[in-house]
N, C-alpha and C. Protein backbone atom coordinates (compact mmCIF):
# COMPACT_ATOMS: atom_id res chain seq x y z
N UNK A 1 -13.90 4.38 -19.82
CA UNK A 1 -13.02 3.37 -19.25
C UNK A 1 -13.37 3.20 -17.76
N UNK A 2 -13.44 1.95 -17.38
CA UNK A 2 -14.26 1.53 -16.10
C UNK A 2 -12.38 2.22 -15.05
N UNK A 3 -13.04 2.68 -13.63
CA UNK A 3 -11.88 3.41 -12.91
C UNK A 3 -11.15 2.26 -12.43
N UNK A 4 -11.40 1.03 -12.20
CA UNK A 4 -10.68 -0.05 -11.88
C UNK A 4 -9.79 -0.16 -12.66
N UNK A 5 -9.54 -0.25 -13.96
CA UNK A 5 -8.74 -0.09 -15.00
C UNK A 5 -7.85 0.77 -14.82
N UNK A 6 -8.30 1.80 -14.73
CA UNK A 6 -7.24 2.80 -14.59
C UNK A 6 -6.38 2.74 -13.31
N UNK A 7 -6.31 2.24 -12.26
CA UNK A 7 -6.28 1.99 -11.11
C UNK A 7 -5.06 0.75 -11.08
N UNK A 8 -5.29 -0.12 -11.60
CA UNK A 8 -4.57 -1.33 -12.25
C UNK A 8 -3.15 -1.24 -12.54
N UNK A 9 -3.86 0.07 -14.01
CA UNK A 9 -2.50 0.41 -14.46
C UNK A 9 -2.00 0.86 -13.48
N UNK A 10 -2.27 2.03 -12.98
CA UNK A 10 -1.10 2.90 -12.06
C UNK A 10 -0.70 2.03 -11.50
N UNK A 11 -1.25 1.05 -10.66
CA UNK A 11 -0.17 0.59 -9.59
C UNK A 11 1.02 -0.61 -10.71
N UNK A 12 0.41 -1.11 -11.59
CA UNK A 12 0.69 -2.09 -12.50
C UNK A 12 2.46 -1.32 -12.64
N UNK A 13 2.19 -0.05 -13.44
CA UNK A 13 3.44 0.99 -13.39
C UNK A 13 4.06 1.82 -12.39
N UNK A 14 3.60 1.66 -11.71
CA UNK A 14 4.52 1.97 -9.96
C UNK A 14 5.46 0.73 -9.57
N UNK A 15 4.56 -0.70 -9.52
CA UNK A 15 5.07 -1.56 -8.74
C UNK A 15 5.95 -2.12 -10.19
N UNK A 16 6.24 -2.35 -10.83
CA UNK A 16 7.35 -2.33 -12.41
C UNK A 16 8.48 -1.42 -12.00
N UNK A 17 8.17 -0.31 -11.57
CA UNK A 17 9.30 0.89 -11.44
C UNK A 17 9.88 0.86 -9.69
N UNK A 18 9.27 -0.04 -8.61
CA UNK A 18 9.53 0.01 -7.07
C UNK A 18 10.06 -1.68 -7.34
N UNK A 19 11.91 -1.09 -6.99
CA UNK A 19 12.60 -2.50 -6.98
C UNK A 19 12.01 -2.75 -5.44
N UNK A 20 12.45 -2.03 -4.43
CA UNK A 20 11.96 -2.78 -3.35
C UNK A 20 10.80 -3.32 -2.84
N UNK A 21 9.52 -3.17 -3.29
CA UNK A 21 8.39 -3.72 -3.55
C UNK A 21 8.91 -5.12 -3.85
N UNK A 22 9.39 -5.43 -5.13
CA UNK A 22 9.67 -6.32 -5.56
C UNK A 22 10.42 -7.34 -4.91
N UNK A 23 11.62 -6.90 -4.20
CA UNK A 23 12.17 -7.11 -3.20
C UNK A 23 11.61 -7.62 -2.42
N UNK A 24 10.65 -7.24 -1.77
CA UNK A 24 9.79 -7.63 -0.65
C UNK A 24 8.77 -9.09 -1.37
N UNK A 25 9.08 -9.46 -2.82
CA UNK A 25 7.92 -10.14 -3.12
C UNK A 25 6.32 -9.67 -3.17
N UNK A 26 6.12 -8.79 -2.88
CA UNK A 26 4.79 -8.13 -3.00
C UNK A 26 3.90 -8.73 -3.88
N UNK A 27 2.83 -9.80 -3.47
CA UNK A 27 1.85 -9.76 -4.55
C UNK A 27 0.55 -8.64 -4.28
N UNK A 28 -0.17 -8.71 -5.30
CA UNK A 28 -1.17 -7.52 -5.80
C UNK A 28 -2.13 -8.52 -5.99
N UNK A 29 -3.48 -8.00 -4.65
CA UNK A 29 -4.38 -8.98 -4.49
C UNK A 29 -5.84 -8.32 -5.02
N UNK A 30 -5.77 -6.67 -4.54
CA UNK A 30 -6.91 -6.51 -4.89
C UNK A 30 -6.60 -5.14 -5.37
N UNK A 31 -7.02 -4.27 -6.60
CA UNK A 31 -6.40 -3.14 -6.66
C UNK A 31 -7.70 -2.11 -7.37
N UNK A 32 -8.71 -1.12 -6.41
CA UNK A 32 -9.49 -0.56 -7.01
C UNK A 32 -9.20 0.89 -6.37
N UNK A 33 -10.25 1.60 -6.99
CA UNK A 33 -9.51 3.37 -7.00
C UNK A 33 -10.06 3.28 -4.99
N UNK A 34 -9.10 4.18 -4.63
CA UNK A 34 -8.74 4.05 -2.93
C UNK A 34 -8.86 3.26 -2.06
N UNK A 35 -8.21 1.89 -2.98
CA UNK A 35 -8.38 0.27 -1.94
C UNK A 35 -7.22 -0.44 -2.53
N UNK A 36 -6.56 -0.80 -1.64
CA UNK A 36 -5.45 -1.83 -1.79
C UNK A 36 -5.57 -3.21 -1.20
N UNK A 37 -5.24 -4.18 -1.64
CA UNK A 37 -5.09 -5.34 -0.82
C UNK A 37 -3.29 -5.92 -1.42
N UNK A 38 -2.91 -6.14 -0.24
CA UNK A 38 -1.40 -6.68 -0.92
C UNK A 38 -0.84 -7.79 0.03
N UNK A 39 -0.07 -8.65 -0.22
CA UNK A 39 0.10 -9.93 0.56
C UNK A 39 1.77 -10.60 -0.19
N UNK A 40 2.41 -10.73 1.16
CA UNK A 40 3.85 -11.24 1.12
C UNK A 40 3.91 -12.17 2.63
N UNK A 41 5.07 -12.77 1.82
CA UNK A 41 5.84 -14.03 2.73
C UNK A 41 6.97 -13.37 3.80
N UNK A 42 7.03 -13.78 4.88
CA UNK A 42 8.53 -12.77 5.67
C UNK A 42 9.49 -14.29 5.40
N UNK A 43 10.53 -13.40 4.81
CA UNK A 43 11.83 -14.42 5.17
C UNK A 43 13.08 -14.49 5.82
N UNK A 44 13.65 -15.27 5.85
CA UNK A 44 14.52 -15.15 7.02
C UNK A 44 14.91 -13.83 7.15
N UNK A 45 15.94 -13.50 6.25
CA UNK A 45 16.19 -11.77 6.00
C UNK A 45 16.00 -11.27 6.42
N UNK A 46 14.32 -11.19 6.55
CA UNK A 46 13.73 -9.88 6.86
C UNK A 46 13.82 -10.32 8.56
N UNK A 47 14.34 -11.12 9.48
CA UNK A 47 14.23 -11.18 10.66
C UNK A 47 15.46 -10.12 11.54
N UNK A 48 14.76 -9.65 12.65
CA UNK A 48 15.44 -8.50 13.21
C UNK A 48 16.69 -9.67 14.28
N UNK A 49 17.31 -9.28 15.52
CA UNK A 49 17.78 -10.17 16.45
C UNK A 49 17.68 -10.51 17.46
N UNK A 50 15.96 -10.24 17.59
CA UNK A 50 15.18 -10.59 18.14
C UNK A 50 14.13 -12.25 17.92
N UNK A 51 14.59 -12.72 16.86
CA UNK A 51 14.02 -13.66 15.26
C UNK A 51 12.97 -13.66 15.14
N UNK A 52 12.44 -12.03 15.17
CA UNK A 52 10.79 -11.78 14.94
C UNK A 52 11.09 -10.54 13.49
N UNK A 53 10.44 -10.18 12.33
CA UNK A 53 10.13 -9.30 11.14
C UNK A 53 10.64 -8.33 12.02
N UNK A 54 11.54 -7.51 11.70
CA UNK A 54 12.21 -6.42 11.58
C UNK A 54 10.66 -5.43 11.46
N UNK A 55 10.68 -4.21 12.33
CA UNK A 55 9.42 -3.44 11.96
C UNK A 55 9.58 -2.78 10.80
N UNK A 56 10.30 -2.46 10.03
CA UNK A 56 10.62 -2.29 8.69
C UNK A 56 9.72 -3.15 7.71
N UNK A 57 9.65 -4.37 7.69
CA UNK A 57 9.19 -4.80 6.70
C UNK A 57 7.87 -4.51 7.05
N UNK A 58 7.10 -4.57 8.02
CA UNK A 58 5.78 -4.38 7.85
C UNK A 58 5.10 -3.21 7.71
N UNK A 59 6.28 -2.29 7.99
CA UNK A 59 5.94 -1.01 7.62
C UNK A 59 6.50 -0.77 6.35
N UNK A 60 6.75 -1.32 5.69
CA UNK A 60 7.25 -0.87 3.93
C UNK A 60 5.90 -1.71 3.08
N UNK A 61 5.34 -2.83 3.94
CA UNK A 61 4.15 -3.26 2.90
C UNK A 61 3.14 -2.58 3.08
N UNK A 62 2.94 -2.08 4.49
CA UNK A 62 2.26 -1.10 4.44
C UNK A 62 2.22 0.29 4.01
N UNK A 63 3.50 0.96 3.74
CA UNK A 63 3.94 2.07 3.04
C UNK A 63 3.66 1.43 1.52
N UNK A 64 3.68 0.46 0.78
CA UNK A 64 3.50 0.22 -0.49
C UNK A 64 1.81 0.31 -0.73
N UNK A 65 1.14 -0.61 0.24
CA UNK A 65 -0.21 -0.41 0.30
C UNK A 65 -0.90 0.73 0.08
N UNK A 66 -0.35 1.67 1.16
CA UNK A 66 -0.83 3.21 1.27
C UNK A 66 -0.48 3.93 -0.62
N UNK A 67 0.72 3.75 -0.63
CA UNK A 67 1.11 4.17 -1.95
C UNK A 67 0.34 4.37 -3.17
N UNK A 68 -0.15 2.51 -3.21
CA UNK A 68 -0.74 1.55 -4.60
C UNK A 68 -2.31 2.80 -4.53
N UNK A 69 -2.97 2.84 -2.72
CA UNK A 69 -4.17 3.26 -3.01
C UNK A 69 -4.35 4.38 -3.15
N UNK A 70 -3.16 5.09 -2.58
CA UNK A 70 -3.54 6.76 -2.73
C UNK A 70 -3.09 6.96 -4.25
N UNK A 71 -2.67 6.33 -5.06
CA UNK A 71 -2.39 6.81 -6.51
C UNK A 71 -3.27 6.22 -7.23
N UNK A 72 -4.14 5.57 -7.02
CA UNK A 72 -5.32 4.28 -8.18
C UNK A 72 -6.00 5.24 -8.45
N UNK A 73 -6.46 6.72 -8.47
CA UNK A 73 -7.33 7.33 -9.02
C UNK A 73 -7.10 8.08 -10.16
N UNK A 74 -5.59 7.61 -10.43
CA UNK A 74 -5.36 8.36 -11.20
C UNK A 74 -3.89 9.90 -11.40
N UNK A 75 -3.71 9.83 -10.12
CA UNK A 75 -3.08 11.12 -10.18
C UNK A 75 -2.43 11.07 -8.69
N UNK A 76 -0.45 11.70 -9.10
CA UNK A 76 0.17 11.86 -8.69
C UNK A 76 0.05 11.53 -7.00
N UNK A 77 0.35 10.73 -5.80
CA UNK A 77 0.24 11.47 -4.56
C UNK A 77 1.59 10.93 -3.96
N UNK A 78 1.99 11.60 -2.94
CA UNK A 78 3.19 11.58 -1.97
C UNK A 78 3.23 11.12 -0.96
N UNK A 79 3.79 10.76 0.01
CA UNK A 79 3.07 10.84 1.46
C UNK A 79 3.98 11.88 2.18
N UNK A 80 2.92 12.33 3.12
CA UNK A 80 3.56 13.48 3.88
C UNK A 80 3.39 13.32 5.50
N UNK A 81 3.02 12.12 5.70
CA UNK A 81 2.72 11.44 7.10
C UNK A 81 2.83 10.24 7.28
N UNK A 82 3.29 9.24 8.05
CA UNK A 82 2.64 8.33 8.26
C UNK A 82 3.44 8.02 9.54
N UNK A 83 2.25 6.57 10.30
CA UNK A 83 2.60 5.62 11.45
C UNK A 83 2.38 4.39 11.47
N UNK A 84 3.31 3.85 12.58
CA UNK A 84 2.70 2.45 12.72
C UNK A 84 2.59 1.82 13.86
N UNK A 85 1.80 1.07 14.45
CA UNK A 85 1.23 0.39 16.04
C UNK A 85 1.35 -1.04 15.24
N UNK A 86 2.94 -1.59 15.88
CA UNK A 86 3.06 -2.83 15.94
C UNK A 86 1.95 -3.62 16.92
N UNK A 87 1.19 -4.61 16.60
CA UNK A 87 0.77 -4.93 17.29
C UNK A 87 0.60 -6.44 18.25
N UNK A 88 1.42 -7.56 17.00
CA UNK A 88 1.65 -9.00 17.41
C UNK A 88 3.10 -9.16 16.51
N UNK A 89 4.22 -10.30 17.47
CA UNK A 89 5.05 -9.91 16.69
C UNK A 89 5.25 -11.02 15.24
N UNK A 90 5.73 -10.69 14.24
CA UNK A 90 5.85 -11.35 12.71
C UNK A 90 6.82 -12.11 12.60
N UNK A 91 6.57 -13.24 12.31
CA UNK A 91 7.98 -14.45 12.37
C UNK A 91 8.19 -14.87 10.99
N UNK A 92 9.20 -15.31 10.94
CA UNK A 92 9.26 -15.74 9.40
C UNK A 92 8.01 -16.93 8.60
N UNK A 93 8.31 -17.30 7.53
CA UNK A 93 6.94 -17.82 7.31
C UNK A 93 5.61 -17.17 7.54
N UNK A 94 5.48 -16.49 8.11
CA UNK A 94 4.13 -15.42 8.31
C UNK A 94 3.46 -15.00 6.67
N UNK A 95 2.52 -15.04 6.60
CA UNK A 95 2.22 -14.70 5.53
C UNK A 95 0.89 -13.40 5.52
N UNK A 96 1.63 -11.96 5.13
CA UNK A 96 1.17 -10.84 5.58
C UNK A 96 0.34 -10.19 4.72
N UNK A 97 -1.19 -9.92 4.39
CA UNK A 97 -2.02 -8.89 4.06
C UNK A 97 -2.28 -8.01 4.37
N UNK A 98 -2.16 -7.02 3.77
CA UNK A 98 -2.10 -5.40 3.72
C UNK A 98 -3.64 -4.80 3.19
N UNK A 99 -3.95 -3.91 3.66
CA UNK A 99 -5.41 -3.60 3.15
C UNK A 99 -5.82 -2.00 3.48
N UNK A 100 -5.51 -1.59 2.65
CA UNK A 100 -6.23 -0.10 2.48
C UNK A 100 -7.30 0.60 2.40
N UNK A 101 -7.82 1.57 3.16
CA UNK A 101 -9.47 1.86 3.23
C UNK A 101 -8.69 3.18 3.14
N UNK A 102 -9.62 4.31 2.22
CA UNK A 102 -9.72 5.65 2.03
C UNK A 102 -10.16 6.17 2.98
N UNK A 103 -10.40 6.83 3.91
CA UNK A 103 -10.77 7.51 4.74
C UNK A 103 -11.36 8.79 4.81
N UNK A 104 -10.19 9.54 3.83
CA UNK A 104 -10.88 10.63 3.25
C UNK A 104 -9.73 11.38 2.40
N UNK A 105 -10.57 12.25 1.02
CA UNK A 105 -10.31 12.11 0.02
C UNK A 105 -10.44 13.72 -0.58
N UNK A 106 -9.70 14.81 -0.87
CA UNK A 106 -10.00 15.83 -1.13
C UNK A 106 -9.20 16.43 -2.62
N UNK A 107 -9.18 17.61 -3.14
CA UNK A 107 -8.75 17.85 -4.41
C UNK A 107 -6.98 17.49 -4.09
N UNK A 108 -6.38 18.00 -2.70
CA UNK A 108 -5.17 18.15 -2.62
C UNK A 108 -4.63 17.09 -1.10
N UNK A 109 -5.51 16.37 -0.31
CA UNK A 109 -5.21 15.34 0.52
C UNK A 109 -5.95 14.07 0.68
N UNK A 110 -5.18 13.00 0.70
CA UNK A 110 -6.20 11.98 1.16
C UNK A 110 -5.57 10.87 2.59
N UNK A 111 -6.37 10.46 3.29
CA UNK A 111 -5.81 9.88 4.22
C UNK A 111 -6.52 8.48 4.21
N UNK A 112 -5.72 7.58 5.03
CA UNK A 112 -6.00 6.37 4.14
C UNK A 112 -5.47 5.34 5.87
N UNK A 113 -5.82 3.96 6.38
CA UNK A 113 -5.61 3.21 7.35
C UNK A 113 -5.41 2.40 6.70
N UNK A 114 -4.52 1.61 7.33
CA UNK A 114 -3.72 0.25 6.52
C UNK A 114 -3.85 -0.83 7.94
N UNK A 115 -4.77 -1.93 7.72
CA UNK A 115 -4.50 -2.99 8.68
C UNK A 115 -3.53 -4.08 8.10
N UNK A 116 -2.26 -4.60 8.51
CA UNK A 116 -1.81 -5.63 8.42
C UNK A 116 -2.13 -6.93 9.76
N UNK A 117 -2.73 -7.82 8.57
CA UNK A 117 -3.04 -9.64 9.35
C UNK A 117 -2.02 -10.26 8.86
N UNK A 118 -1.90 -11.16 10.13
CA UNK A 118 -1.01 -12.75 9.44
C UNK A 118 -1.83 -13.55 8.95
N UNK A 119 -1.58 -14.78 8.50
CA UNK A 119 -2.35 -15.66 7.46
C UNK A 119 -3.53 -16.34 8.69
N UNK A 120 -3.23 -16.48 9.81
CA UNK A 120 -4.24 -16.71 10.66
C UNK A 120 -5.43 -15.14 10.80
N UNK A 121 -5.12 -14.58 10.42
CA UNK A 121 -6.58 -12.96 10.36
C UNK A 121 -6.31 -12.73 11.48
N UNK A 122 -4.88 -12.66 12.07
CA UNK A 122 -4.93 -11.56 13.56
C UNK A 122 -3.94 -10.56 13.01
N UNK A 123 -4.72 -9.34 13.57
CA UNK A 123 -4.16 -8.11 13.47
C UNK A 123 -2.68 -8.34 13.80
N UNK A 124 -1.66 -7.36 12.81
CA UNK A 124 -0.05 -7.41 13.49
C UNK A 124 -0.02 -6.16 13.50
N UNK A 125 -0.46 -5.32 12.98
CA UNK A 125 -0.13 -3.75 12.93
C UNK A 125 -1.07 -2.62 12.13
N UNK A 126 -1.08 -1.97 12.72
CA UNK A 126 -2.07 -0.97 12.29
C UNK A 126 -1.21 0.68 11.71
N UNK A 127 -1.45 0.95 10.13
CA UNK A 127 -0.87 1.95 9.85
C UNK A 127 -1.77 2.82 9.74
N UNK A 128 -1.43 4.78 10.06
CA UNK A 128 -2.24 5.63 9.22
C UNK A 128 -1.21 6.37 8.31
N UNK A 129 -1.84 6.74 7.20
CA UNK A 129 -0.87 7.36 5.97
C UNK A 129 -1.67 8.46 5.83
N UNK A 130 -1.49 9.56 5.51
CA UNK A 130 -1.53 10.89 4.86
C UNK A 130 -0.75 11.04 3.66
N UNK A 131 -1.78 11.59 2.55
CA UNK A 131 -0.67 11.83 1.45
C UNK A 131 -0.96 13.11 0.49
N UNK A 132 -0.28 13.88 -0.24
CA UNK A 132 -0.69 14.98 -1.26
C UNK A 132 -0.65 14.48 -2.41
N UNK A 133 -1.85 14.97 -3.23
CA UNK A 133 -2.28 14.90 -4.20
C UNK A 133 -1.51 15.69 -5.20
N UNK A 134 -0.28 15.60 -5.94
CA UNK A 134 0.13 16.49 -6.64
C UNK A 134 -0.91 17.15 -7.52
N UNK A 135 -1.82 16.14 -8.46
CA UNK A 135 -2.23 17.10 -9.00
C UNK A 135 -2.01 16.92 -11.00
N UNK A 136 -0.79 16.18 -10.65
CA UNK A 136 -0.32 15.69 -11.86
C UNK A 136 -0.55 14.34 -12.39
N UNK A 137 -0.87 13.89 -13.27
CA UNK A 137 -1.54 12.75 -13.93
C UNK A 137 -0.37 11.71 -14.32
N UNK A 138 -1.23 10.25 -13.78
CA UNK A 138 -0.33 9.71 -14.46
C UNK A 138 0.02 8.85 -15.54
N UNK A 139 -1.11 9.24 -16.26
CA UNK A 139 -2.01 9.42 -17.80
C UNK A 139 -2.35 10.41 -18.46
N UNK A 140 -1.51 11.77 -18.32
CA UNK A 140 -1.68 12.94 -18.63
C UNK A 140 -2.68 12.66 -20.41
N UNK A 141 -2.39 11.59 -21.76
CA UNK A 141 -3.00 11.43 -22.51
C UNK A 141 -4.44 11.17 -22.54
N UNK A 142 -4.67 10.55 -21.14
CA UNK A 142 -6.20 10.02 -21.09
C UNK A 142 -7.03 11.19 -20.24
N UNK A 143 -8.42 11.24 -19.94
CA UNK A 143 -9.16 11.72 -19.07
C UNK A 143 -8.92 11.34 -18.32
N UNK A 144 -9.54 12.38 -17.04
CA UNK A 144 -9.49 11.21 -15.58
C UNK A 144 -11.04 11.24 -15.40
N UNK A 145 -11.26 10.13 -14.92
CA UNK A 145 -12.75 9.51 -14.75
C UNK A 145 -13.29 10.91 -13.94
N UNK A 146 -14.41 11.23 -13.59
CA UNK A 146 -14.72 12.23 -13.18
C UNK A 146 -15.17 11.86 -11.76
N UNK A 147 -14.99 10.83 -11.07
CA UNK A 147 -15.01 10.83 -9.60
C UNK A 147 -13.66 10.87 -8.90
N UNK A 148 -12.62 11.23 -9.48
CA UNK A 148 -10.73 11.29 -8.96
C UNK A 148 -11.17 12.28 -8.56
């Protein structure tokens, strides 16, 4: 079974089971084993009273991002770190991509950078995530590809 597949599913059954994902509108743009791409609309709602995105929301698509990629391999992970460097501020209508790069990847940690752009490709914030690898499958019936 090609690892993209497997990868799919997991997040396919994470983001089914994360109301607030959903909440947030979250679409699922690109999803391969330790790469995320994810992309949402800010709406009024989500404006702080300042009438700029609440740093919350861009740090929850980016906490979903981190999530989708540290689990696409297959197996259990947590996070046990993370930050965020607001960097331009997010207005409603903004339309936000999330993008996950592995960084590095071990039996029991992986750490992972999350850039969020607005629909114009300027940086708004920069996340790093740390996460543990439980260890536990989340396909305990299937193999896991032998590069997880």
């Amino acid at each position: 079974m090609p690892t993209h597949s497997l990868a799919e599913r997991v997040v396919a059954r994470m983001y089914d089971n994360d109301p607030f994902s959903i909440w947030l509108a979250i679409e699922r743009i690109e999803v391969l084993p330790g790469r995320c791409v994810l992309r949402m609309t800010v709406r009024r709602e989500m404006l702080n009273g300042f009438a700029i995105a609440h740093g919350g929301i861009t740090y929850s698509l980016a906490d979903s991002c981190l999530a989708f990629a540290s689990n696409s391999h297959g197996i259990q992970a947590v996070s046990v770190e993370t930050s965020i460097s607001h960097t331009k501020p997010v207005k409603a209508g903004d339309i936000l991509t999330a993008t996950a790069e592995e960084k590095s990847l071990s039996r029991s940690i992986g750490v992972y950078y999350i850039t969020v752009t607005n629909q114009l490709g300027e940086q708004v914030a920069l996340f790093k995530g740390t996460v543990f690898r439980t260890g536990k499958l989340w396909f305990p019936e299937e193999p896991l590809p032998t590069n997880s």
